[in-house]
Protein backbone atom coordinates (compact mmCIF):
# COMPACT_ATOMS: atom_id res chain seq x y z
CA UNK A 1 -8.22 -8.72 -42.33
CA UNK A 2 -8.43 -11.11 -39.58
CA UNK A 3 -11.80 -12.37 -38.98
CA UNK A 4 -13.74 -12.59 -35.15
CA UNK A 5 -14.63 -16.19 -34.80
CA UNK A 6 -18.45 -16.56 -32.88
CA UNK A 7 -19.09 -20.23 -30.94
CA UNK A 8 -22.36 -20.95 -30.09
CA UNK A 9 -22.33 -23.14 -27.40
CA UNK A 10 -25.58 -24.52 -25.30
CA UNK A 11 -24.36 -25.19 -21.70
CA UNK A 12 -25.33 -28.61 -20.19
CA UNK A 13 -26.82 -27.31 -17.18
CA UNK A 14 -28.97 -24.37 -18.66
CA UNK A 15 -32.02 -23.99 -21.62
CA UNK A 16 -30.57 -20.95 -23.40
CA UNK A 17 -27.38 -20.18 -25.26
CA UNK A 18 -24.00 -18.47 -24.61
CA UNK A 19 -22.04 -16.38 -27.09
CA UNK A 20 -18.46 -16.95 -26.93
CA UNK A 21 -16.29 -14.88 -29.09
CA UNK A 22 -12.68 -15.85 -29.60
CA UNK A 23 -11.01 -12.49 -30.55
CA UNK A 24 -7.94 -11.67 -28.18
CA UNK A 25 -5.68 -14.07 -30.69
CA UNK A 26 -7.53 -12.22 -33.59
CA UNK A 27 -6.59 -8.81 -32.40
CA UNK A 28 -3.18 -9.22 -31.30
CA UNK A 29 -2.41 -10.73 -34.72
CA UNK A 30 -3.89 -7.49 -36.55
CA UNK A 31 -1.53 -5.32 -34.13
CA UNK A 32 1.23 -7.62 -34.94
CA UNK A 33 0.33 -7.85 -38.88
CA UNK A 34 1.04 -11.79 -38.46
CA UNK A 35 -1.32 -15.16 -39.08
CA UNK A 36 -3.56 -16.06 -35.73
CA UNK A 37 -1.48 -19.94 -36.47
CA UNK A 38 2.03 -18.28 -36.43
CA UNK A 39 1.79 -16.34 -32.68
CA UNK A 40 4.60 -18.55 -30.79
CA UNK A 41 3.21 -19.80 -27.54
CA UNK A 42 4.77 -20.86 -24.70
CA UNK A 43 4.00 -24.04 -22.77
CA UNK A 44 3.55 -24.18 -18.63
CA UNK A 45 3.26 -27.38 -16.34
CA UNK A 46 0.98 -27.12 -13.97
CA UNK A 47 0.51 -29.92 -11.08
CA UNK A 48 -3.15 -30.27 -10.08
CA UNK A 49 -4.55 -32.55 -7.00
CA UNK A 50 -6.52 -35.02 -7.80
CA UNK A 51 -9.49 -33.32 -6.42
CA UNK A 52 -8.92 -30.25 -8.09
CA UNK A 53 -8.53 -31.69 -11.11
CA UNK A 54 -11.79 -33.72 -11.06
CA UNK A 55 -13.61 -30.41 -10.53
CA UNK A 56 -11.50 -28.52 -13.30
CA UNK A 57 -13.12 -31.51 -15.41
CA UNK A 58 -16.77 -30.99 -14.22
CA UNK A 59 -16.37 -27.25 -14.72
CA UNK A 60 -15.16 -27.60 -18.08
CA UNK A 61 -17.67 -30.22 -18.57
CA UNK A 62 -21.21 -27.83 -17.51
CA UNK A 63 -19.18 -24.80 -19.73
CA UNK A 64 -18.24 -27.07 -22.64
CA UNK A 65 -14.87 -26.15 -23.03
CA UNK A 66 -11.48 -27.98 -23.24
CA UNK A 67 -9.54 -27.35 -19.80
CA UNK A 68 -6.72 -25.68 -21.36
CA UNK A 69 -8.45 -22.67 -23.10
CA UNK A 70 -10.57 -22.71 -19.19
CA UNK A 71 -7.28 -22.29 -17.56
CA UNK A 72 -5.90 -19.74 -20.29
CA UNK A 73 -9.44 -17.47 -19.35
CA UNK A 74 -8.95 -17.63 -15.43
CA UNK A 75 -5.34 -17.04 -15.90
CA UNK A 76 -5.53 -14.13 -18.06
CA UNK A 77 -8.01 -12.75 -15.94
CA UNK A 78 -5.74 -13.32 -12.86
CA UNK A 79 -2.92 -11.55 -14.86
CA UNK A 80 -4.92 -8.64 -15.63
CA UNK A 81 -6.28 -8.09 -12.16
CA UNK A 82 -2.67 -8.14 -10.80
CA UNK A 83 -1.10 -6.20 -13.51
CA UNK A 84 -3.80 -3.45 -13.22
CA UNK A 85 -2.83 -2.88 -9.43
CA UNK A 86 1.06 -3.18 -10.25
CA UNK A 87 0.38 -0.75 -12.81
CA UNK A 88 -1.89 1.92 -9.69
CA UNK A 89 0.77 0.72 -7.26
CA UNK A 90 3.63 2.02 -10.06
CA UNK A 91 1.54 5.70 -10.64
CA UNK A 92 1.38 6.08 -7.02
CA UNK A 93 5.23 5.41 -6.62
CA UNK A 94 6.27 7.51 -9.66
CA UNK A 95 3.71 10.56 -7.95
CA UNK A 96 5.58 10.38 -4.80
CA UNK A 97 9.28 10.59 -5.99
CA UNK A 98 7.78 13.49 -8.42
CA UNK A 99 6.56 15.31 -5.17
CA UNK A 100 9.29 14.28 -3.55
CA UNK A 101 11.77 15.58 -5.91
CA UNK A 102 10.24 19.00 -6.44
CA UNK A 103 10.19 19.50 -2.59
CA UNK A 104 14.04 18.87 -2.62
CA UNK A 105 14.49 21.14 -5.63
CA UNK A 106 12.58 23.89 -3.61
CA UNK A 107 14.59 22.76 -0.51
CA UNK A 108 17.75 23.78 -1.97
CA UNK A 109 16.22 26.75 -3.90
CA UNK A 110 15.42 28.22 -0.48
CA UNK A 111 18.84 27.57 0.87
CA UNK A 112 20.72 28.84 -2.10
CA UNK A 113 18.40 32.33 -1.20
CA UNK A 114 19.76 31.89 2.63
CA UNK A 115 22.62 31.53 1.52
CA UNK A 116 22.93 35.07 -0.54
C-alpha cells in the first residue's frame, strides 16, 4: 500500500499553515499496481517572457513551491476544466444523434405504414 505524503508548509506572506497533500501520483500508482518512482513522465518546453517568468518566480516564492510542480497544478487544473466541458459538449452531441436517429427510424416506420 502506497502511502499519502502530508507537507506542511508555512507561506511567506501569511502567520498560519497550509496542508498540502501530494496524492494524485499516489493514487494513480495503486490503480496501476506500479511504484510512485516508476510512472514514465513526459517532458514539455515551455517559453516564458521574461516578465512572466519573474512573476512565476515570486508566486512560487510566497507559495513555497518549486515552479515545475506550480505549473503541473495550474495545468492539470486547466486540463480538467477543458476536458470536463469536452466531455458535456460530447453527451450533448451523442443525445442529439440518439434523438436524431430515433426520429428517422420513426420517419421511415411511418412511411413503410403509407406505404401498405
Amino acid at each position: 500500500m502506497f502511502r499519502i505524503q502530508m507537507i506542511l508548509r508555512r507561506w511567506p506572506t501569511a502567520d498560519y499553515y497550509c496542508f498540502s497533500l501530494a496524492s494524485r501520483v499516489n493514487q494513480m500508482s495503486e490503480k496501476l499496481s506500479i511504484e510512485p518512482s516508476a510512472v514514465a513522465k513526459t517532458t514539455r518546453s515551455v517559453r516564458l517572457d521574461p516578465e512572466l517568468d519573474e512573476q512565476l518566480l515570486l508566486v512560487c516564492k510566497t507559495l513555497g513551491v518549486n515552479p515545475n510542480a506550480y505549473l503541473r497544478q495550474v495545468v492539470g487544473e486547466a486540463i480538467n476544466r477543458h476536458l470536463s466541458q469536452y466531455r458535456i459538449e460530447q453527451g450533448v452531441i451523442n443525445s442529439v444523434n440518439a434523438q436524431m436517429e430515433r426520429m428517422f427510424e420513426l420517419m421511415q416506420a411511418q412511411e413503410g405504414k403509407e406505404d401498405q
